[in-house]
Protein backbone atom coordinates (compact mmCIF):
# COMPACT_ATOMS: atom_id res chain seq x y z
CA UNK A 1 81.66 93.48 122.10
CA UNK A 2 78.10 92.67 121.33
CA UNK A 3 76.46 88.91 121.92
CA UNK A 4 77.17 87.69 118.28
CA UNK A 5 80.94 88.80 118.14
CA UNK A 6 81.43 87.09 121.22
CA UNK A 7 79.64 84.39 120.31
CA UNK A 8 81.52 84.64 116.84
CA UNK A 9 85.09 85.03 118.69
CA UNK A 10 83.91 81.61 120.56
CA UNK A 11 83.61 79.63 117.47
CA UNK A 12 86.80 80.53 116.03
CA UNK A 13 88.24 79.96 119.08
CA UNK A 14 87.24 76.02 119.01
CA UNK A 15 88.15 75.60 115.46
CA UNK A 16 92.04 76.94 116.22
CA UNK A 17 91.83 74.34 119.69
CA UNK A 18 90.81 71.44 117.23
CA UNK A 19 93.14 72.22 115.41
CA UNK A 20 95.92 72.74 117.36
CA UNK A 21 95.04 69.76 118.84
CA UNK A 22 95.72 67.75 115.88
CA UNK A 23 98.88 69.41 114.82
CA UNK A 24 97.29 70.89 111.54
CA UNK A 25 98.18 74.99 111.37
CA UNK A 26 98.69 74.80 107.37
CA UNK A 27 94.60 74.39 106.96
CA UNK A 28 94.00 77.72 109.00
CA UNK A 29 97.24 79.68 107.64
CA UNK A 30 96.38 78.22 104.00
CA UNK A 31 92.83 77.85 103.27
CA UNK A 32 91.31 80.34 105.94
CA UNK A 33 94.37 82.88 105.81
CA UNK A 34 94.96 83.34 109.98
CA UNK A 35 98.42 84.21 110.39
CA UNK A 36 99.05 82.36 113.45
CA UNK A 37 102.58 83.72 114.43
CA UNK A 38 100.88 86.20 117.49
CA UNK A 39 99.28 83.12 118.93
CA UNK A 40 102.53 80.80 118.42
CA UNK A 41 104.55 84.22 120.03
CA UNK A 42 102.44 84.49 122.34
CA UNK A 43 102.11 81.31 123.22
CA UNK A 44 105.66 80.84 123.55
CA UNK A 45 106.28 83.50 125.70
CA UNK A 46 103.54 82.64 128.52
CA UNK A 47 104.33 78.95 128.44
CA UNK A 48 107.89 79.08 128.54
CA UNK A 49 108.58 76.62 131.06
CA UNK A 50 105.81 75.06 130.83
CA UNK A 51 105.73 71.65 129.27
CA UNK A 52 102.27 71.54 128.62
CA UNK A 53 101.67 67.70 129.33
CA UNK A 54 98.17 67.77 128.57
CA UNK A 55 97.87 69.70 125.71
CA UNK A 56 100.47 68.07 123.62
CA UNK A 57 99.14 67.50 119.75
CA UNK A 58 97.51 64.44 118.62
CA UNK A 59 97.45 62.80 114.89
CA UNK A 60 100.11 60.91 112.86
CA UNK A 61 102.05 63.74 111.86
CA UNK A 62 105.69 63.98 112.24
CA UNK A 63 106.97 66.96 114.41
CA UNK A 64 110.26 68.01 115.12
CA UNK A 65 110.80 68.43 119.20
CA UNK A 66 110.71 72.25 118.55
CA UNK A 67 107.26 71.76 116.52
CA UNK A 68 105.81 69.91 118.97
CA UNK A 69 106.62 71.83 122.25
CA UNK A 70 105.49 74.70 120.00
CA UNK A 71 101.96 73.56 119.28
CA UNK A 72 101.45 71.97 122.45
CA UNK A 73 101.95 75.86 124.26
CA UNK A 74 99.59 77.12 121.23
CA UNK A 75 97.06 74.72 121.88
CA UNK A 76 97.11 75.25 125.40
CA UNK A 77 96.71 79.52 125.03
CA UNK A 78 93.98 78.87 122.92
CA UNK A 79 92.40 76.69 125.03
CA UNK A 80 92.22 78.76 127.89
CA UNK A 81 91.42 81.77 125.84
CA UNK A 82 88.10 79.72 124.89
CA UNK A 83 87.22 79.16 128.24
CA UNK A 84 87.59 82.40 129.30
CA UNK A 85 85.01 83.65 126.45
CA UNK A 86 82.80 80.86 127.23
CA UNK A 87 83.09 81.80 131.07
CA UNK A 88 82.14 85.40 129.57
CA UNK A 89 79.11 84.25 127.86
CA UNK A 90 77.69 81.82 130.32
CA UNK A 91 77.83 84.25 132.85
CA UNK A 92 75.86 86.61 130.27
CA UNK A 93 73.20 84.21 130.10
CA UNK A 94 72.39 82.73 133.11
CA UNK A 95 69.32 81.11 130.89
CA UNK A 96 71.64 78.88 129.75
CA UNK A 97 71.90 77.22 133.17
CA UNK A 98 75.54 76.07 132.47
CA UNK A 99 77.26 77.39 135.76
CA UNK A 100 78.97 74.14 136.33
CA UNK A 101 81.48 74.55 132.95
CA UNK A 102 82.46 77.70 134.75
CA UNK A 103 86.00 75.82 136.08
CA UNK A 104 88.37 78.27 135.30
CA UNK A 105 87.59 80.05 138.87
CA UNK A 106 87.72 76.52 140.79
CA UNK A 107 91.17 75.62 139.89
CA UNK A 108 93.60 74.84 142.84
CA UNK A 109 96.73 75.77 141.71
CA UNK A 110 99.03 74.38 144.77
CA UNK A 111 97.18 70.83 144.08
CA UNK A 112 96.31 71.36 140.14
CA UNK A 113 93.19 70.05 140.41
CA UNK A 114 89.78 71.30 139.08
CA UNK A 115 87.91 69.85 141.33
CA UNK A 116 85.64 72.85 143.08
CA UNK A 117 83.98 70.41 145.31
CA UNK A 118 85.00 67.21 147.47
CA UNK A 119 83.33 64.39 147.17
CA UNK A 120 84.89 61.93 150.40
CA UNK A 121 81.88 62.66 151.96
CA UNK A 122 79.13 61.54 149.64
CA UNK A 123 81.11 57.90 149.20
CA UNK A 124 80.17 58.40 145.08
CA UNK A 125 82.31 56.25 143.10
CA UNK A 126 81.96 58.74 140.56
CA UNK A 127 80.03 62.35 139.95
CA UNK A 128 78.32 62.00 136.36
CA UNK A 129 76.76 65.61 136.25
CA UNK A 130 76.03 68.60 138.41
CA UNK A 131 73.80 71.34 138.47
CA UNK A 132 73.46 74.59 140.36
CA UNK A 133 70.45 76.15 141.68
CA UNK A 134 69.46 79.58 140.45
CA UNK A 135 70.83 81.12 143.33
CA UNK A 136 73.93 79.85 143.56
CA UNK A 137 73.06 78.23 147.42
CA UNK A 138 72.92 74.15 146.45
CA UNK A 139 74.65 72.06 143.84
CA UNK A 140 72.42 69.05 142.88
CA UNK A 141 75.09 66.56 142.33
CA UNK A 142 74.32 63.02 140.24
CA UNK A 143 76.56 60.10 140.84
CA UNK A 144 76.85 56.20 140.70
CA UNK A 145 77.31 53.83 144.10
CA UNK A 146 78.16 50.77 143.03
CA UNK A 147 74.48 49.80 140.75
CA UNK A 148 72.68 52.87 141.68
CA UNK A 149 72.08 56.21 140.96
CA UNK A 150 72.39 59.14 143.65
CA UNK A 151 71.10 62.51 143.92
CA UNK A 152 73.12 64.58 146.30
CA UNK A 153 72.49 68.21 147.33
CA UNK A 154 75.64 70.19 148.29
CA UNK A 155 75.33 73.32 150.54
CA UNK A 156 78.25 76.16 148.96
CA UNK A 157 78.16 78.33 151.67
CA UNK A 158 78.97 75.20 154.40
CA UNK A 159 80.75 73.58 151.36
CA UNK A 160 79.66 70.11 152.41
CA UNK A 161 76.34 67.83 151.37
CA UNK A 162 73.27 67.51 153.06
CA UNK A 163 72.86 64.30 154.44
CA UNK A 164 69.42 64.43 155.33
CA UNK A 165 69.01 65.38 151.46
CA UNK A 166 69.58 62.44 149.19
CA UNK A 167 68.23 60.08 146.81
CA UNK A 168 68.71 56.67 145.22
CA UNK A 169 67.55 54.79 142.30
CA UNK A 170 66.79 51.36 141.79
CA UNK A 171 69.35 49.45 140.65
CA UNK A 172 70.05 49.88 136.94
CA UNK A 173 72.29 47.77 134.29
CA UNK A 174 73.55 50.80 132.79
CA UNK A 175 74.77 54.18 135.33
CA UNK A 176 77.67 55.45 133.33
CA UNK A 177 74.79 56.88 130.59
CA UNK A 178 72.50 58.51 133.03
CA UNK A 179 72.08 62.48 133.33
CA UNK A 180 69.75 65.10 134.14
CA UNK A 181 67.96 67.63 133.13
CA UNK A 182 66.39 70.69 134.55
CA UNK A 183 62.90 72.52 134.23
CA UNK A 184 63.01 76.17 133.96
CA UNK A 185 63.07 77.49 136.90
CA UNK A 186 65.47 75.04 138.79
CA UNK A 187 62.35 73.23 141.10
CA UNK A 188 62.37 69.42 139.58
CA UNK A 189 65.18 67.52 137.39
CA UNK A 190 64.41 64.76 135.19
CA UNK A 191 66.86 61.84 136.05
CA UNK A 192 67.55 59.17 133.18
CA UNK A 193 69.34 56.11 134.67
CA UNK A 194 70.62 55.04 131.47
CA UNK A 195 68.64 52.13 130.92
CA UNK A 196 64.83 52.30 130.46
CA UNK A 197 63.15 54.65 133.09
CA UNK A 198 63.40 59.03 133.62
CA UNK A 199 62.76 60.10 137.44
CA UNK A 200 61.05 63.46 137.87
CA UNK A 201 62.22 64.78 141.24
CA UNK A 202 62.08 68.03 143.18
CA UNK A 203 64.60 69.82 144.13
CA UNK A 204 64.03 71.30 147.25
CA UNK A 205 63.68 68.06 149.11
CA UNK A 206 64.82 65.30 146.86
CA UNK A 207 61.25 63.62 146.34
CA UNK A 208 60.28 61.47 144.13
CA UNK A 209 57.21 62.67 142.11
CA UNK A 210 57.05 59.93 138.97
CA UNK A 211 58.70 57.46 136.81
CA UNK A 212 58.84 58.11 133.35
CA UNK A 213 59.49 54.41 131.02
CA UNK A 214 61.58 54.85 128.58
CA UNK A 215 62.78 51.49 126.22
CA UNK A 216 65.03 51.10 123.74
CA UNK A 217 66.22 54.35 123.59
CA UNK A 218 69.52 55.14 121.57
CA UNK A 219 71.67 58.23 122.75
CA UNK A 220 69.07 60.08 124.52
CA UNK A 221 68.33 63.87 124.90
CA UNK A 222 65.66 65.11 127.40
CA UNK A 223 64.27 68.64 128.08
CA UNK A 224 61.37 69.93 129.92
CA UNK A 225 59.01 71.73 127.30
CA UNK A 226 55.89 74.82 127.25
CA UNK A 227 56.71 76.07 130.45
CA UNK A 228 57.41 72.16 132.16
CA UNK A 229 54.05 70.99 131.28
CA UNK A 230 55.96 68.04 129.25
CA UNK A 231 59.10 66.16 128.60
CA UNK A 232 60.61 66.31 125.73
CA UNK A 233 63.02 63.41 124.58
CA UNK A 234 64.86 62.74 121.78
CA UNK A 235 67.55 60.04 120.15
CA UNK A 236 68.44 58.58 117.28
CA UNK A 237 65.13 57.19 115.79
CA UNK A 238 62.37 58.68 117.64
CA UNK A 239 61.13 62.48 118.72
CA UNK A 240 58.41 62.39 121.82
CA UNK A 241 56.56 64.33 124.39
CA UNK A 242 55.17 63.50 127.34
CA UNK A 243 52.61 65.06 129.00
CA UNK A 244 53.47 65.32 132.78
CA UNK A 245 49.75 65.44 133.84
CA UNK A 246 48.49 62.69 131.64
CA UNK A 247 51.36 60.50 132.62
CA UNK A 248 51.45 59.60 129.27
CA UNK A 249 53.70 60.39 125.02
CA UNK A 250 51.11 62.73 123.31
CA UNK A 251 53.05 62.51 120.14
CA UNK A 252 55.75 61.29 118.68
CA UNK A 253 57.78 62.15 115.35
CA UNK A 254 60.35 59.41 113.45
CA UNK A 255 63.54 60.74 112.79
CA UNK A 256 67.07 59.05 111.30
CA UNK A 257 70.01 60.64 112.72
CA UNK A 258 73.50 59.58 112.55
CA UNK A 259 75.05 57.72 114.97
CA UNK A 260 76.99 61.07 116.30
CA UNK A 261 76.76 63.20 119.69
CA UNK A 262 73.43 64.90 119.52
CA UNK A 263 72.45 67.73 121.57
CA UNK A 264 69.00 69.19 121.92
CA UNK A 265 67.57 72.55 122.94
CA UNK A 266 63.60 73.48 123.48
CA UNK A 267 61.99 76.57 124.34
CA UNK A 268 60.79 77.26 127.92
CA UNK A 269 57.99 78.78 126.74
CA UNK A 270 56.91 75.79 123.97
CA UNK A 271 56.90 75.87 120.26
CA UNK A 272 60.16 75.57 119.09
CA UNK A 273 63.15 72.87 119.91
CA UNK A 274 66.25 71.72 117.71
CA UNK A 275 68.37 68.91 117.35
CA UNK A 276 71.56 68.97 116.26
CA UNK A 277 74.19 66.76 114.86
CA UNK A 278 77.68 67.23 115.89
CA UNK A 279 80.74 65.20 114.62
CA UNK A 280 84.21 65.16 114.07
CA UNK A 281 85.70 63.85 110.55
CA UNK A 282 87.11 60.52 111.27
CA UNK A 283 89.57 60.93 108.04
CA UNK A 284 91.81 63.37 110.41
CA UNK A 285 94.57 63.76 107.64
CA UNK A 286 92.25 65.03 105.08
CA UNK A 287 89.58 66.93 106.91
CA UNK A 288 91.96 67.46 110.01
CA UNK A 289 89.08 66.70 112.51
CA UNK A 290 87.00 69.83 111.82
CA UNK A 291 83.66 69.71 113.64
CA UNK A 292 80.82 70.05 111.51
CA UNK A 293 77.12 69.96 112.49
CA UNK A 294 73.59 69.95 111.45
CA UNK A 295 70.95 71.95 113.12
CA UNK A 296 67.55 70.44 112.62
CA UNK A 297 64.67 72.78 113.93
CA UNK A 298 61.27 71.16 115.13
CA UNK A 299 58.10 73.07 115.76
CA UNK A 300 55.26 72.00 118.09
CA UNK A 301 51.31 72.93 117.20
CA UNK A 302 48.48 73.85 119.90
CA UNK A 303 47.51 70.47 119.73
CA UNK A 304 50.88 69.16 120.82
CA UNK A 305 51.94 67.71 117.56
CA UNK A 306 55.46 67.70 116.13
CA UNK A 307 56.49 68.97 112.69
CA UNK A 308 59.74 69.28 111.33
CA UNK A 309 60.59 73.27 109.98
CA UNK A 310 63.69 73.78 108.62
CA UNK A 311 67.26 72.26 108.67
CA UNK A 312 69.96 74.40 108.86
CA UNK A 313 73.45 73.25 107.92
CA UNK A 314 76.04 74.47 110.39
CA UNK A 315 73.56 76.09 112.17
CA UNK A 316 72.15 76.53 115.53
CA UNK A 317 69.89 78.55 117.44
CA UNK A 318 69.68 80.04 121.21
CA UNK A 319 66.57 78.72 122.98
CA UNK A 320 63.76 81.44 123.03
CA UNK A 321 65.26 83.95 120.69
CA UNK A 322 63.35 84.39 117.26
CA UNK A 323 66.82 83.96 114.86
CA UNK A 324 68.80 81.11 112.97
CA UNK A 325 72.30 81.60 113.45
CA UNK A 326 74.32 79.91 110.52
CA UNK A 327 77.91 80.32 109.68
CA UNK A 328 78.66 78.94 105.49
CA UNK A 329 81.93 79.80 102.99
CA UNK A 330 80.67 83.73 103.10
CA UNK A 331 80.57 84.27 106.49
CA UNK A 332 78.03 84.62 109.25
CA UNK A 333 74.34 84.84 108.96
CA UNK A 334 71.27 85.36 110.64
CA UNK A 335 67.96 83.95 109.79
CA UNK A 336 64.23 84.98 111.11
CA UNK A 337 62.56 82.75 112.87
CA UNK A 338 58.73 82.53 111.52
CA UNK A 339 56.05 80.55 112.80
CA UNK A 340 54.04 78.63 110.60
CA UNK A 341 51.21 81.14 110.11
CA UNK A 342 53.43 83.67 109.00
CA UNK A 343 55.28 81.57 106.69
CA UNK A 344 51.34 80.73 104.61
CA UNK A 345 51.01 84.95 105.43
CA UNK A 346 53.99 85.45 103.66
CA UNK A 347 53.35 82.45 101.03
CA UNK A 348 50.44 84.70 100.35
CA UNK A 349 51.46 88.15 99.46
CA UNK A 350 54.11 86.86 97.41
């Protein structure tokens, strides 16, 4: 199978989970034309005694008891089949750095949990992210004690954390919001505590090189940028980058973007980064709670200053590969990439 029809497969596996989660089969039997009766078959053969607790559909709809158990075992074979391609794909990309949605392999099934690591030790109230090194030796865990921020490191092969390896924030109004972010080749993360200020910290050791401020930021996205030279952040109003040698934003672009789970992606190499828009349709009886998404694609000049190049509606494209990827009522497309030289070279032939 090549990397689109997997990728492909992957999408249509989240739009039957979405909507088996929300009870709605006649859209995709109806309007797309799936015949769902070899998932519901097989579905109910696998899950036969399985009550599927967590799975069961969501919505205002009114289900018989035979529906219901039916949908719930439907939504739960889809599920896993998604996570299973996913598992396939992130493992095919290791440039994608997303080892730690790879869960599938850490379930315990006498304790059904899926919880690959324990966490007793580190005296966390709660993990907020993790992130594995690029070879698979430490897991840089980020978690909240009480008004603070900790950065753990956990050894895999001793399957305990390194105590002599740690490091706190200062003490910040807001913890539940804070994440990381990696450079590109695993050495520093860039710690947002949620509030107002980024840490940029090594990995090997834990230290502390600089404090980025960051104010008033709504629903922020971070990414190191042109080879880790700058940060890259993003929200709801504002587009900046900051140069990590200059300690200082080089430029800056306005944006308006709806109030809606963003998620950005940037280049390692520079040039290029996107933003995109993802939401659900609140009116769940009409729309049924379909995801839709707009990709908007920014492009950076030698002198470090932002543009905006293209939007792309359902769209979205993998970080340092020269396509668009689009899907639309025909199908699936793909879209070259140009930079903004070629587009005036091509402006002037034709």
């Amino acid at each position: 199978m090549c990397s689109n029809t997997r990728i492909q497969a992957d999408t249509l596996n989240n739009v039957l989970r979405i909507q088996t989660r929300y009870a709605n089969l006649d859209t995709i039997e109806e309007d797309y034309g799936i015949n769902l009766l070899p998932l519901a078959t097989f579905a109910m053969d696998k899950y036969a005694g399985d009550p599927c607790e967590q799975f069961k559909p969501k919505g205002d709809e009114v289900l018989s008891d035979k529906d219901f158990n039916m949908i719930a075992k439907m939504h739960k074979a889809i599920s896993i089949m998604q996570w299973k391609m996913e598992g396939q794909i992130i493992k095919r990309r290791p440039e994608f750095r997303m080892e730690n949605r790879l869960l599938l392999d850490k379930i315990d099934f006498e304790k059904g949990t899926v919880e690959p690591l324990s966490f007793d030790e580190n005296e966390c109230e709660k993990i907020l992210s993790m992130s594995m090194s690029p070879d698979g030796r430490k897991i840089l865990l980020l978690g909240v004690k009480k008004d603070y921020l900790q950065l753990l490191s956990y050894d895999v092969q001793n399957q305990q954390i390194d105590a002599d390896t740690t490091w706190q924030s200062e003490p910040t109004s807001n913890p539940e919001n804070a994440f990381l972010a990696e450079n590109s080749d695993g050495s520093q993360v860039a710690v947002y505590d949620g509030n107002a200020e980024c840490y940029l910290i090594e990995t090997a050791h834990l230290k502390q090189k600089q404090v980025v401020d960051i104010e008033n930021a709504k629903n922020l996205q971070l990414s190191f940028f042109e080879n880790d030279q700058f940060l890259l952040g993003a929200d709801s109003e504002c587009i900046w980058l900051y140069d990590l040698d200059k300690h200082q934003v080089v430029s800056s672009y306005a944006v308006s973007m709806r109030s809606h789970a963003m998620q950005l992606t940037a280049d390692i190499s520079g040039s290029y980064f996107t933003l995109k828009e993802i939401w659900v349709t609140e009116n769940i009886r009409q729309d049924e709670g379909m995801s839709k998404q707009n990709c908007h694609i920014y492009f950076v000049d030698e002198s470090h200053q932002i543009y905006p190049y293209a939007d792309v509606a359902f769209g979205y494209r993998l970080p340092d590969e020269e396509m668009v990827y689009q899907f639309n009522s025909d199908g699936y497309a793909e879209h070259p990439l140009y930079t903004f030289a070629d587009l005036y070279k091509k402006a002037q032939k034709e």
